[in-house]
N, C-alpha and C. Protein backbone atom coordinates (compact mmCIF):
# COMPACT_ATOMS: atom_id res chain seq x y z
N UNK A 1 0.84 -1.18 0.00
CA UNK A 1 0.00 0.00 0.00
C UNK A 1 0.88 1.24 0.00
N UNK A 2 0.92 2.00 -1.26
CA UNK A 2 1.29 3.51 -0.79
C UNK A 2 0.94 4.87 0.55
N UNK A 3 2.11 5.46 0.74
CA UNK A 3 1.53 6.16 1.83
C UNK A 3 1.19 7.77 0.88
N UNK A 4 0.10 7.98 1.47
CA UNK A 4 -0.50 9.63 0.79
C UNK A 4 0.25 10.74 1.70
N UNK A 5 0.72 11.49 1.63
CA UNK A 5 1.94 12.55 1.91
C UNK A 5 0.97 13.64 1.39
N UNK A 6 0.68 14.33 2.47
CA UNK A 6 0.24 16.07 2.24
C UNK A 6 1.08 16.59 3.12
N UNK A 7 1.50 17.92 1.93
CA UNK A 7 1.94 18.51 2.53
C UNK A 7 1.96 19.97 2.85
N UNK A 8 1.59 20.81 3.72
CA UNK A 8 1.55 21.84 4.38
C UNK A 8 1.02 22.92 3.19
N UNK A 9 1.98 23.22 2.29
CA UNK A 9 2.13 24.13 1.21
C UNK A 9 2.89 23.43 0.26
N UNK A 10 1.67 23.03 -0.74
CA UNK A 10 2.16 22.39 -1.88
C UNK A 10 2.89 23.38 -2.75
N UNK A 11 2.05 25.12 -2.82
CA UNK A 11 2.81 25.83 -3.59
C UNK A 11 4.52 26.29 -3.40
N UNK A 12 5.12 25.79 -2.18
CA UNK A 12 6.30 25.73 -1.83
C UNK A 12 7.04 24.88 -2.80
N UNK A 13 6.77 23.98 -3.16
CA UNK A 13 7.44 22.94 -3.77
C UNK A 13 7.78 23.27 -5.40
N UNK A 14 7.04 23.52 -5.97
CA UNK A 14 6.73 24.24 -7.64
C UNK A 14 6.14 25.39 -7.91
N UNK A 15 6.87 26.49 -8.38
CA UNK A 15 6.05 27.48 -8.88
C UNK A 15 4.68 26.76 -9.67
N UNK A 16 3.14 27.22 -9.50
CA UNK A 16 2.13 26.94 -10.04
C UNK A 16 2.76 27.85 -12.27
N UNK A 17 2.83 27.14 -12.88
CA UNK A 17 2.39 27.35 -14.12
C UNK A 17 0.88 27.29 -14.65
N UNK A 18 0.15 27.78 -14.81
CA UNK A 18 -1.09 27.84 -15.09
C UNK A 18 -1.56 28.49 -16.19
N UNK A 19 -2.31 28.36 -17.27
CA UNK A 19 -3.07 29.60 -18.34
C UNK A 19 -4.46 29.52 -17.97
N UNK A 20 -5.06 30.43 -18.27
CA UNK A 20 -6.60 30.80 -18.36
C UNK A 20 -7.19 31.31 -19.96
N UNK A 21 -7.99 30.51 -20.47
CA UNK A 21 -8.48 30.23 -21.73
C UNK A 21 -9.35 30.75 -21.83
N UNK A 22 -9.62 32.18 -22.56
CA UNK A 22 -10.78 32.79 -22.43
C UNK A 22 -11.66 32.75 -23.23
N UNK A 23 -12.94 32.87 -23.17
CA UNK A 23 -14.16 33.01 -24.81
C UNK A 23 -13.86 33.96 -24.89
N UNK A 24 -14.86 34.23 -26.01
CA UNK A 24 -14.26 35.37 -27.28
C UNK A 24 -14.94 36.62 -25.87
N UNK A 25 -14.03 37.59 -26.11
CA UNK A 25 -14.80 38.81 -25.34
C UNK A 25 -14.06 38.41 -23.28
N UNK A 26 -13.50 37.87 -23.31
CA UNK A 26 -13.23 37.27 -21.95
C UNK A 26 -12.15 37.95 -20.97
N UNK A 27 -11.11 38.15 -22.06
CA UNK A 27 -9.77 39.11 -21.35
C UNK A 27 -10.81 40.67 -21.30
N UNK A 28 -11.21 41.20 -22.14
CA UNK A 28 -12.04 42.66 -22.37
C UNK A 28 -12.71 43.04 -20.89
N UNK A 29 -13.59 41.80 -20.83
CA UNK A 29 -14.37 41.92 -19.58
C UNK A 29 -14.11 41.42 -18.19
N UNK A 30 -12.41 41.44 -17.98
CA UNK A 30 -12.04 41.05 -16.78
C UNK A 30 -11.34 42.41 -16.97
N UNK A 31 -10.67 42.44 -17.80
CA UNK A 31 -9.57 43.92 -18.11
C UNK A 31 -10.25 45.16 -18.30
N UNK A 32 -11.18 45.32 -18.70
CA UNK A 32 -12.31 46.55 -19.24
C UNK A 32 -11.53 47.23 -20.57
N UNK A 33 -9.90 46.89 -20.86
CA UNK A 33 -9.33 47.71 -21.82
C UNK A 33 -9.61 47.32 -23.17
N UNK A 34 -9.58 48.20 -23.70
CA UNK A 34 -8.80 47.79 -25.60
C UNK A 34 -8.18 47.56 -25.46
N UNK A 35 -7.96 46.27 -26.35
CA UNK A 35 -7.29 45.00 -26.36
C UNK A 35 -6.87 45.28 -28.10
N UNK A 36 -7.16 46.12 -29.03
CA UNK A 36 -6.29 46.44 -30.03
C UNK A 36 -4.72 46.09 -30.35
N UNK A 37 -4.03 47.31 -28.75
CA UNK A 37 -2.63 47.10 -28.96
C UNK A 37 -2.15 45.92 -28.73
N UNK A 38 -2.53 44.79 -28.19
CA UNK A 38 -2.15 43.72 -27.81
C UNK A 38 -2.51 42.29 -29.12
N UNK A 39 -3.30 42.80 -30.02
CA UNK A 39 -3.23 41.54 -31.28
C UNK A 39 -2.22 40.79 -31.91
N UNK A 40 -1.81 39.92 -31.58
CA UNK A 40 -0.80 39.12 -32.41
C UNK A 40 0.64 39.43 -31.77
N UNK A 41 0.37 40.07 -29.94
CA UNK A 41 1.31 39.79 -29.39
C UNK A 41 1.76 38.92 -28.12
N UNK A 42 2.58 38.37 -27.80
CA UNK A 42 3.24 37.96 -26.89
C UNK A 42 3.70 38.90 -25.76
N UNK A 43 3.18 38.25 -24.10
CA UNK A 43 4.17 39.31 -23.40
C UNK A 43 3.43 38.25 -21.86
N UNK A 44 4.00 39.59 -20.81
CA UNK A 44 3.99 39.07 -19.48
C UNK A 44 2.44 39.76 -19.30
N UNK A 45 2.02 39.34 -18.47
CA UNK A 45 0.70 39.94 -17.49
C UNK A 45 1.11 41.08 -17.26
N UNK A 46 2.32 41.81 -16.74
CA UNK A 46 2.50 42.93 -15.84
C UNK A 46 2.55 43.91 -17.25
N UNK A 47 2.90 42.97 -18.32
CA UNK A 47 2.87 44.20 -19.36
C UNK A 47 1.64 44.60 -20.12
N UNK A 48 1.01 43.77 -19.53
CA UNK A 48 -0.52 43.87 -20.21
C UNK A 48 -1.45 45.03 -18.95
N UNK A 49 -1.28 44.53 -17.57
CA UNK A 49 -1.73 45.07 -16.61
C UNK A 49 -1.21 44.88 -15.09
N UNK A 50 -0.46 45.90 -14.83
CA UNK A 50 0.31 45.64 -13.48
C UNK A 50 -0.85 45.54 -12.33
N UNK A 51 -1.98 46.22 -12.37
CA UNK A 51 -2.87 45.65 -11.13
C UNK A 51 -3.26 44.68 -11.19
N UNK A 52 -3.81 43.84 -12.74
CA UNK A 52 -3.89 42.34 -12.56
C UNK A 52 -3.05 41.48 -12.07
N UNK A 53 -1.81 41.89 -12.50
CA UNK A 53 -0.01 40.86 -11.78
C UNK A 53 -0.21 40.87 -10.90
N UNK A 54 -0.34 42.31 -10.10
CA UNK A 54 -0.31 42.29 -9.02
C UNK A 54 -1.39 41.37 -7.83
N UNK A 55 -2.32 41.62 -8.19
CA UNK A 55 -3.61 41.20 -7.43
C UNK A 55 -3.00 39.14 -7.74
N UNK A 56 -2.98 38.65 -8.94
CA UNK A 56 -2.76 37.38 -9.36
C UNK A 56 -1.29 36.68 -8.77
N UNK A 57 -0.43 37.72 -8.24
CA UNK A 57 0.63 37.47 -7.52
C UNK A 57 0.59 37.34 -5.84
N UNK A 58 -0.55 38.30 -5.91
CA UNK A 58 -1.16 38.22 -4.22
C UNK A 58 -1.86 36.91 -3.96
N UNK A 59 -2.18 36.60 -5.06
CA UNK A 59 -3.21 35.39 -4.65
C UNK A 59 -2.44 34.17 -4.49
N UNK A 60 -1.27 33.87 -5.14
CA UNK A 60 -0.45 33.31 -5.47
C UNK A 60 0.09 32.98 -3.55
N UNK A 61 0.64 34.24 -3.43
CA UNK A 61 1.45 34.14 -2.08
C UNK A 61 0.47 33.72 -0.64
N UNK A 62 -0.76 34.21 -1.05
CA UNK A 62 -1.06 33.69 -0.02
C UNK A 62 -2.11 32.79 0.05
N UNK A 63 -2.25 31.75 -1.18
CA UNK A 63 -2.83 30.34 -1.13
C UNK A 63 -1.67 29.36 -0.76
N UNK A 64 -2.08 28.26 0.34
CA UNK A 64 -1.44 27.17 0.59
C UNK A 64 -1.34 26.10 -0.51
N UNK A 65 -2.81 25.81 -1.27
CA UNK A 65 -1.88 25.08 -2.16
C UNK A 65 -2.51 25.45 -3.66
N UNK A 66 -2.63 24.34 -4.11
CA UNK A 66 -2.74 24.66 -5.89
C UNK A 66 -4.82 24.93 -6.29
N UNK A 67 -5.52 23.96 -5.17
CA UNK A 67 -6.80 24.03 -4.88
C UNK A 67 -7.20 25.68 -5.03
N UNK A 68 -6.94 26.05 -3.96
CA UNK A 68 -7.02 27.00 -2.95
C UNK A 68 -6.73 28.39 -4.14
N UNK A 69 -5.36 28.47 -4.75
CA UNK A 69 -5.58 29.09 -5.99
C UNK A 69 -6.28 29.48 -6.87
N UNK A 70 -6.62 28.19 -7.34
CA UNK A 70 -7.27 28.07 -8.61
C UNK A 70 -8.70 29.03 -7.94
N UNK A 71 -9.34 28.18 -7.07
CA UNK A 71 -10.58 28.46 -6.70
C UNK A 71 -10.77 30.16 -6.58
N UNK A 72 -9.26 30.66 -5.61
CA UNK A 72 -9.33 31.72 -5.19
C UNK A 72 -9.61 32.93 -7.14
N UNK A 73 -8.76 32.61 -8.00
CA UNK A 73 -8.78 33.19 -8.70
C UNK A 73 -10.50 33.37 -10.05
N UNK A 74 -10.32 31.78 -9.74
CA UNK A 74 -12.09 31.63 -10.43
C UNK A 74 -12.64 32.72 -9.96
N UNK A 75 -13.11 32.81 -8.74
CA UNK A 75 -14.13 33.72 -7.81
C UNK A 75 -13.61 35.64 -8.10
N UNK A 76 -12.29 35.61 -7.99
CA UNK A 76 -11.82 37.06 -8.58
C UNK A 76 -12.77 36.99 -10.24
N UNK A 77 -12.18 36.11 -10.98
CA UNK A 77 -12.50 36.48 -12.31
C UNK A 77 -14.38 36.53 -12.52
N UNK A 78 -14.61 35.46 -12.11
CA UNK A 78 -16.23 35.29 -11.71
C UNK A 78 -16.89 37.21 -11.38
N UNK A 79 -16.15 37.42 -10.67
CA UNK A 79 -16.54 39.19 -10.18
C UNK A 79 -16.18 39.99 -11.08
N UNK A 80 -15.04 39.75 -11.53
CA UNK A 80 -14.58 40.85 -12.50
C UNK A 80 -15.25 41.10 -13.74
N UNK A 81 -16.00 39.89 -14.22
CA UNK A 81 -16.41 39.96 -15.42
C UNK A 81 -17.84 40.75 -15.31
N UNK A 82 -18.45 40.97 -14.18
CA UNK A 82 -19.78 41.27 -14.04
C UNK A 82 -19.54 42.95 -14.38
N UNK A 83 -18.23 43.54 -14.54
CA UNK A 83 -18.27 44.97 -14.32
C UNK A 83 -18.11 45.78 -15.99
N UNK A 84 -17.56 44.71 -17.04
CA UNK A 84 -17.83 45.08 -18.35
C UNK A 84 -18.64 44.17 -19.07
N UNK A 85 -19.26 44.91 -20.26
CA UNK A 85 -19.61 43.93 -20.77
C UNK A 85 -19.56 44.04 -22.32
N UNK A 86 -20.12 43.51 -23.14
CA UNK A 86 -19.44 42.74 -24.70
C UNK A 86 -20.60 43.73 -25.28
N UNK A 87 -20.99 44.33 -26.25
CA UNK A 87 -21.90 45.07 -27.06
C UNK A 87 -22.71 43.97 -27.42
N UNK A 88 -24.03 44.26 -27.32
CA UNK A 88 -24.90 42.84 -28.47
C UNK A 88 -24.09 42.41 -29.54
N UNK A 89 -23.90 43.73 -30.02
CA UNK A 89 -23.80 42.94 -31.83
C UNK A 89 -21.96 42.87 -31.86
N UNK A 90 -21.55 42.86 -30.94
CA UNK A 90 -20.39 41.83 -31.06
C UNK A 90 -20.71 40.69 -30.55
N UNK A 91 -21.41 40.20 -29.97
CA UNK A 91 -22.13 39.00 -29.36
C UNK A 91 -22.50 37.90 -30.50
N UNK A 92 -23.38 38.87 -31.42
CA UNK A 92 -24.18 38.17 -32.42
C UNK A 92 -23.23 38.19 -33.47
N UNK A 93 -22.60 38.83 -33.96
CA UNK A 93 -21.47 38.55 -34.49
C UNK A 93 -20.40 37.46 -34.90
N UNK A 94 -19.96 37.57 -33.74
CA UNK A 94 -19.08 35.88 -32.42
C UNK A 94 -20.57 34.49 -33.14
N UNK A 95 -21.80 34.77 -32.77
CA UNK A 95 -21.94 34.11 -32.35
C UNK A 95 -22.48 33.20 -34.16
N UNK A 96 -22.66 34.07 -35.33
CA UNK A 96 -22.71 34.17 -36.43
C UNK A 96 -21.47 33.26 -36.68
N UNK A 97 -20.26 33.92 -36.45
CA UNK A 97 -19.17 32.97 -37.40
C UNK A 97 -19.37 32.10 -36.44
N UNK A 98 -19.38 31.72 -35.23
CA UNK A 98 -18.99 30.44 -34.50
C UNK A 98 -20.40 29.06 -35.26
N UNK A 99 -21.73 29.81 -35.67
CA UNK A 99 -22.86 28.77 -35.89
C UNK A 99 -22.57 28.24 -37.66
N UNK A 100 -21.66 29.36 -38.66
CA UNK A 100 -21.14 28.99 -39.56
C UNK A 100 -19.59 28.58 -39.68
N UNK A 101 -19.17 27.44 -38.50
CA UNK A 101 -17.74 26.83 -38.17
C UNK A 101 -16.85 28.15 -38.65
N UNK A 102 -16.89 29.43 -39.06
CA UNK A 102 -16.04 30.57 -39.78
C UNK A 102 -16.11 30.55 -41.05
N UNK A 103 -16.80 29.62 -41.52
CA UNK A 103 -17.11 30.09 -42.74
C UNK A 103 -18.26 30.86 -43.75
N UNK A 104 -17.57 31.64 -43.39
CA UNK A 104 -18.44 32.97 -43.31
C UNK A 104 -18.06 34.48 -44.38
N UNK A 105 -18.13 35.10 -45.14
CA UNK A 105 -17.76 36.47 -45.10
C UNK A 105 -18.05 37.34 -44.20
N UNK A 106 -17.11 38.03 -44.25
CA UNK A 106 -17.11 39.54 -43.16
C UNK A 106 -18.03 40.37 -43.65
N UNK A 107 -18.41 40.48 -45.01
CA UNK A 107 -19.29 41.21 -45.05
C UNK A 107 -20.63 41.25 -44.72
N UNK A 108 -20.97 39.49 -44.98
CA UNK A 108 -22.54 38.87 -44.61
C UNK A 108 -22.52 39.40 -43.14
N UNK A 109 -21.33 38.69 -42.11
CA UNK A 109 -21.54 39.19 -40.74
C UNK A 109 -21.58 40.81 -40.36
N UNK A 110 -21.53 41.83 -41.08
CA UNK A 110 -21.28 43.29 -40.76
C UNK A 110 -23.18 43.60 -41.11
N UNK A 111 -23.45 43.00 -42.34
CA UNK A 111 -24.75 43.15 -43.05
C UNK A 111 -25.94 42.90 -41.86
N UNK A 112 -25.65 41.33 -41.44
CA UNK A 112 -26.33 40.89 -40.19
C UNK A 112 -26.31 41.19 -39.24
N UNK A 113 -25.32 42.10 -38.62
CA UNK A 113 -25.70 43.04 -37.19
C UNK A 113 -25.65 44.64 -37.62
N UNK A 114 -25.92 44.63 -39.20
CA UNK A 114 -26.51 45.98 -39.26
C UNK A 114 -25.19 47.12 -38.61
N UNK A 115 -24.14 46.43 -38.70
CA UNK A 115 -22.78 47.59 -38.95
C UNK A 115 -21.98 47.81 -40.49
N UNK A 116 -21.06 48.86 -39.70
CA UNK A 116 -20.36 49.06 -41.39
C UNK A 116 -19.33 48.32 -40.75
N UNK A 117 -18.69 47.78 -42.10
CA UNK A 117 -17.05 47.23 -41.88
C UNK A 117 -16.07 47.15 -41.42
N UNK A 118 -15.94 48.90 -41.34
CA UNK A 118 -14.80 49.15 -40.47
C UNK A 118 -15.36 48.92 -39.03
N UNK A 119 -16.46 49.56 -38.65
CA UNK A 119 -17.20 49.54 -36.97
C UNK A 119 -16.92 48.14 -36.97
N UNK A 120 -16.99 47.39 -37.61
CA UNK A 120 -16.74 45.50 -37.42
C UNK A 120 -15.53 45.59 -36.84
N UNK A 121 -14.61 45.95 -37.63
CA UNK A 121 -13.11 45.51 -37.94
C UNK A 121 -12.33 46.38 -35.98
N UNK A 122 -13.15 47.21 -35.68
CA UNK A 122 -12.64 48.23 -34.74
C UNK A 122 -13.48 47.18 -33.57
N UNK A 123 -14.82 47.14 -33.54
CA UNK A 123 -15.37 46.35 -32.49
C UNK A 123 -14.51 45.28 -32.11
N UNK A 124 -14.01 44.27 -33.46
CA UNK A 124 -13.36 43.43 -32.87
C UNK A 124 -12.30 43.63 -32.22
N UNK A 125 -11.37 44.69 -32.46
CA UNK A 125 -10.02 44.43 -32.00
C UNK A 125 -10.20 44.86 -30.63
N UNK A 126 -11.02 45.85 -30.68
CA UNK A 126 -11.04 46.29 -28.71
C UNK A 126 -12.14 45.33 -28.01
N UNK A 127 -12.44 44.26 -28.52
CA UNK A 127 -13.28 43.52 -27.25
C UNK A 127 -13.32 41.94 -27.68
N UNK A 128 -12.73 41.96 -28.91
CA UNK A 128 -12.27 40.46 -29.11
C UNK A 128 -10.57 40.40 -29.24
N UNK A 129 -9.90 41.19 -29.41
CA UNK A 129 -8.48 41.26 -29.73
C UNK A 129 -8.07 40.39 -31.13
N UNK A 130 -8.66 40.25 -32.26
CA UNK A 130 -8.45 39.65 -33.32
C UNK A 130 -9.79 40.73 -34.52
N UNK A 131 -9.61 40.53 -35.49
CA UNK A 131 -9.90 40.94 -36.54
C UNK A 131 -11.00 39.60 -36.64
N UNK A 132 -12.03 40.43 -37.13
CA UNK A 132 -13.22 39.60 -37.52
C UNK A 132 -12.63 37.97 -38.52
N UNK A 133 -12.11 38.89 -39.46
CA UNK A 133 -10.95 37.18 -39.94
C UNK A 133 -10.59 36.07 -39.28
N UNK A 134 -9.43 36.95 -38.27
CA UNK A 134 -8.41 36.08 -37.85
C UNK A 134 -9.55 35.24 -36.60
N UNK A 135 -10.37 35.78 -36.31
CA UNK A 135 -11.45 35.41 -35.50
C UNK A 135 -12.19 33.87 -36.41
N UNK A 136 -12.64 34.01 -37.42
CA UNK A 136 -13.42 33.07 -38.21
C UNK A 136 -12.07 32.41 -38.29
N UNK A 137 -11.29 31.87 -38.77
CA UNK A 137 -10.10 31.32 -38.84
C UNK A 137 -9.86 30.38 -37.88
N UNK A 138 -10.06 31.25 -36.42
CA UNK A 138 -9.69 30.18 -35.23
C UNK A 138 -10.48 29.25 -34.93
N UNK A 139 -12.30 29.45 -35.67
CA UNK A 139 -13.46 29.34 -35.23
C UNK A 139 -12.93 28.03 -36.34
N UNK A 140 -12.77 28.23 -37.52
CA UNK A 140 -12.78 27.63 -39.01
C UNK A 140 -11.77 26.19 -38.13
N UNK A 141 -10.65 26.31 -37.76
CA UNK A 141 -9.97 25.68 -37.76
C UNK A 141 -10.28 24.64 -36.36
N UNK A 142 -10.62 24.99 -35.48
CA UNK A 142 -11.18 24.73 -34.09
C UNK A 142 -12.28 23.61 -34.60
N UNK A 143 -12.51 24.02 -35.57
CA UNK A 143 -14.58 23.28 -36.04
C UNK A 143 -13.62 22.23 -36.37
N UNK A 144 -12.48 22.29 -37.29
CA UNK A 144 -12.10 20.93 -37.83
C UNK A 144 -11.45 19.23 -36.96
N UNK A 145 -10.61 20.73 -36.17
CA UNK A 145 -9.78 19.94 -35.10
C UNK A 145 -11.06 18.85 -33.92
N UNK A 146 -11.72 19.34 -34.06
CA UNK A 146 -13.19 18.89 -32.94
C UNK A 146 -13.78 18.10 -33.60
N UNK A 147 -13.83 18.06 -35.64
CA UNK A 147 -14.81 17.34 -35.55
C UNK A 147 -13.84 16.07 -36.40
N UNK A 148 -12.29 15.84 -35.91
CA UNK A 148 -11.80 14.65 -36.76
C UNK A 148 -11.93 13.47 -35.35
N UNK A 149 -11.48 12.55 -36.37
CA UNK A 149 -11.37 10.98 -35.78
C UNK A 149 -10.53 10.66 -35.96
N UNK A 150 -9.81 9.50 -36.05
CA UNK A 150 -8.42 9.34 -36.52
C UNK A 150 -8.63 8.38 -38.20
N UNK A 151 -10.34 8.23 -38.05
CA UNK A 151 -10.47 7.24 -39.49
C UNK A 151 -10.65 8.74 -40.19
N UNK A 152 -11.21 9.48 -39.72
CA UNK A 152 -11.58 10.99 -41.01
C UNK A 152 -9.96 11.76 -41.46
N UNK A 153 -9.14 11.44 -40.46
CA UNK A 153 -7.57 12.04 -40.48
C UNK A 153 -7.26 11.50 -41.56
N UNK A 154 -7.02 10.24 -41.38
CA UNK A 154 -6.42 8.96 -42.58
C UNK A 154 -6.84 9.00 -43.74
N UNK A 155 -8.34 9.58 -43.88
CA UNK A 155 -8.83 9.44 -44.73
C UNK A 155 -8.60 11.05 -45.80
N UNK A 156 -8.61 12.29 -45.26
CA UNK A 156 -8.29 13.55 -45.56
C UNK A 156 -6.72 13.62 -46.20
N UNK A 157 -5.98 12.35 -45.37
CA UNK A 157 -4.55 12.47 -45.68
C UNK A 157 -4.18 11.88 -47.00
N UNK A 158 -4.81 10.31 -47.31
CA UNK A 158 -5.00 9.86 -48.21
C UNK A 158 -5.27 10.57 -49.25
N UNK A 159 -6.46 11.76 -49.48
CA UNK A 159 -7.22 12.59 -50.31
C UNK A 159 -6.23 13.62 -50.24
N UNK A 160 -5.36 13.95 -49.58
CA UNK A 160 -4.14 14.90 -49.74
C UNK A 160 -2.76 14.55 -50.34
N UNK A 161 -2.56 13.55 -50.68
CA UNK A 161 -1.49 12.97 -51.57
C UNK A 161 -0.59 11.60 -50.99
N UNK A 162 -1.10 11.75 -49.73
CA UNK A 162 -0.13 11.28 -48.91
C UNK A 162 -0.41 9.20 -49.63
N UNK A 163 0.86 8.44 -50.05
CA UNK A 163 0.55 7.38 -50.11
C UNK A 163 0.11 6.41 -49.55
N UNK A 164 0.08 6.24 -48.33
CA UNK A 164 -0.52 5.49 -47.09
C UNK A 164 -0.23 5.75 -45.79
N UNK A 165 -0.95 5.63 -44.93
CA UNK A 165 -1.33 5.39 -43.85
C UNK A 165 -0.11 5.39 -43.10
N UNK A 166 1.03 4.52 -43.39
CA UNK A 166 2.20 4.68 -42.52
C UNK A 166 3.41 5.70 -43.23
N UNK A 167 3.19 6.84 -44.12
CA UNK A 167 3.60 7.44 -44.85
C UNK A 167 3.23 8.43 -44.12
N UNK A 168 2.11 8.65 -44.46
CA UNK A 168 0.79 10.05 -43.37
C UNK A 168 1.75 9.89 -41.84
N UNK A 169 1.53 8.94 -41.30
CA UNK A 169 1.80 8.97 -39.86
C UNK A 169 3.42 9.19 -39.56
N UNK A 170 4.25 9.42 -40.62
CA UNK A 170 6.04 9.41 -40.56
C UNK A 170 5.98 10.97 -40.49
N UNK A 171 5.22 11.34 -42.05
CA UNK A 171 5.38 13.15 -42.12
C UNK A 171 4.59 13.89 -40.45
N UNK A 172 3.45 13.23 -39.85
CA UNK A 172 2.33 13.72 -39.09
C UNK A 172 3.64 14.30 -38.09
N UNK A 173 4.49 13.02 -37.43
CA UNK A 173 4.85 13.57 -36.41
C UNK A 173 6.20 14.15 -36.71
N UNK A 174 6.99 14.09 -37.80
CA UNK A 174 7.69 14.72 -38.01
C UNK A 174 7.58 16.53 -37.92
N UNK A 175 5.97 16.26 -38.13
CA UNK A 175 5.67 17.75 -38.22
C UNK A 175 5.20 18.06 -36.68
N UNK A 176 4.46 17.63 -36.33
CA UNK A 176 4.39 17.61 -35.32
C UNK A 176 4.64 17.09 -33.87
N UNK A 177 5.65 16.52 -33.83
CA UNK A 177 5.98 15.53 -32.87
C UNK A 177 5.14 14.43 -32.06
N UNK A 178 4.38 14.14 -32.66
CA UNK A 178 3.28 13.35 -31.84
C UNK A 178 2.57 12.83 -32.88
N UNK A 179 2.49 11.55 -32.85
CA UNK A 179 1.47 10.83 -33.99
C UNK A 179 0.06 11.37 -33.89
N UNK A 180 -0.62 10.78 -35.28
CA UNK A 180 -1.84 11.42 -35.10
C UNK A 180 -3.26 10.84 -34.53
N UNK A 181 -2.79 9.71 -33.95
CA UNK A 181 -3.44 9.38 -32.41
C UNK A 181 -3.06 9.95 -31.05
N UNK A 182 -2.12 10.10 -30.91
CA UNK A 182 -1.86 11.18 -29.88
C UNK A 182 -2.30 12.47 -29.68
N UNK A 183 -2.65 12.90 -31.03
CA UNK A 183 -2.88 14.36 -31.05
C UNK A 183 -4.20 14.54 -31.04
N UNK A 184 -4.85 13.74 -31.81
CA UNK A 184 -6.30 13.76 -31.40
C UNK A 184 -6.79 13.17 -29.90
N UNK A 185 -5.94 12.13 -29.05
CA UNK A 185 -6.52 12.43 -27.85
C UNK A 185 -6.16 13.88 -26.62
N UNK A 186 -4.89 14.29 -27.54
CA UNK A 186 -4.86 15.35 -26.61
C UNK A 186 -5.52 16.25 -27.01
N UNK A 187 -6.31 16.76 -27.87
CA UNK A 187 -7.54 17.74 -28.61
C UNK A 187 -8.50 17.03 -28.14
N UNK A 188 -8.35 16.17 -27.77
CA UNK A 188 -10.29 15.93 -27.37
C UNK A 188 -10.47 15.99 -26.00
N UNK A 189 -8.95 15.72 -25.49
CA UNK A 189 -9.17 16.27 -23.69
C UNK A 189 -9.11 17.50 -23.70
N UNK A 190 -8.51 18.25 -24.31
CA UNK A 190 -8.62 19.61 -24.09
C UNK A 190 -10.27 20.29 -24.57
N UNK A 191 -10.59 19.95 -25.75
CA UNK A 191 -11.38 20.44 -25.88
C UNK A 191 -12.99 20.02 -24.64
N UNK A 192 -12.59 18.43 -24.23
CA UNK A 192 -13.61 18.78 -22.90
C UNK A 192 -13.54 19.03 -21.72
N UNK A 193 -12.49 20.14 -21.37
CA UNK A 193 -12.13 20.52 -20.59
C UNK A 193 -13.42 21.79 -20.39
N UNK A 194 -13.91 22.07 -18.62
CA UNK A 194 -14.96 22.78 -18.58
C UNK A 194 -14.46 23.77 -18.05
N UNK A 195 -13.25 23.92 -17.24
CA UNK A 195 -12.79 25.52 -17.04
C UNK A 195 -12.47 26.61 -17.87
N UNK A 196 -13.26 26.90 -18.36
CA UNK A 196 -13.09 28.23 -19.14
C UNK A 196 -14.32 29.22 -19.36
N UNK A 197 -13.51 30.58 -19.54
CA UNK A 197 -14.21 31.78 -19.12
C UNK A 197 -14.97 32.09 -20.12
């Protein structure tokens, strides 16, 4: 029989690494900012918002363990989001390319919430941080990744030039390091994963 070992302060042992995965509109309405300058970049929290670091660093120091964290920060974000909120027709928008997997024109979606183009192109970047595009794109590509199998993979690969099956699976992980059974179970745990904002 193994012995179970708790201990005091788990966060002593490992810095917590963690991300938070937001829906469309999710950073906007914890942050309240335009989210424009930040498209298609990389950076730290403190450079995005030093009172968020800050507050997310407090929470950090004074949870005992990794539970206690998580929970503590849910309940911050849970509050925070109640204080901005998303315009309808960026709502209906979002919610347009997401019911046509992104395949969609930008113009049909500007037509259908009754904006002009540019008001599209500006809505998105300050409360989705992506361009109505690059938005359908993630939506486009997300729809695919969710809806393969590993017989629909084989079969797309085949229909893509590839000569067989153990040909497909040499280039798959070459490209990606992980065969393409691996990759589809790690996309399908992730994708039913229920923490997210």
């Amino acid at each position: 029989m193994q012995e179970l070992v708790i201990q005091e302060n788990d966060l002593a042992w490992a810095k917590p690494r963690f991300f938070i995965e937001f829906q469309r509109g999710g950073l906007y309405r914890i942050a309240g900012k335009e989210l424009a300058p930040y498209m298609n970049q990389r950076g730290r929290l403190t450079d995005f918002d030093e009172t968020i670091d800050q507050i997310m660093r407090g929470f950090y120091e004074q949870s005992e363990h990794y539970e206690e964290l998580i929970k503590t920060c849910n309940t911050w974000i849970a509050e925070q989001i109640q204080h901005h909120s998303i315009p309808p027709r960026i709502l209906q928008a979002t919610a347009c390319i997401e019911q046509t997997h992104g395949n969609i024109a930008i113009e049909q979606i500007a037509a259908t919430c009754a904006i002009s183009l540019r008001q599209l192109r500006r809505d998105f970047a300050t409360y989705i941080g992506l361009s109505p595009k690059q938005y359908a794109n993630v939506i486009r590509i997300n729809s695919l990744v969710k809806a393969l199998s590993k017989d629909e993979l084989i079969e797309q690969a085949l229909n893509g030039g590839f000569f067989d099956q153990s040909h497909f699976n040499k280039m798959f992980k070459q490209i990606l390091y992980v065969t393409p059974s691996q990759y589809i179970r790690t996309m399908d745990d992730f994708y039913r994963e229920i923490f997210k904002f």
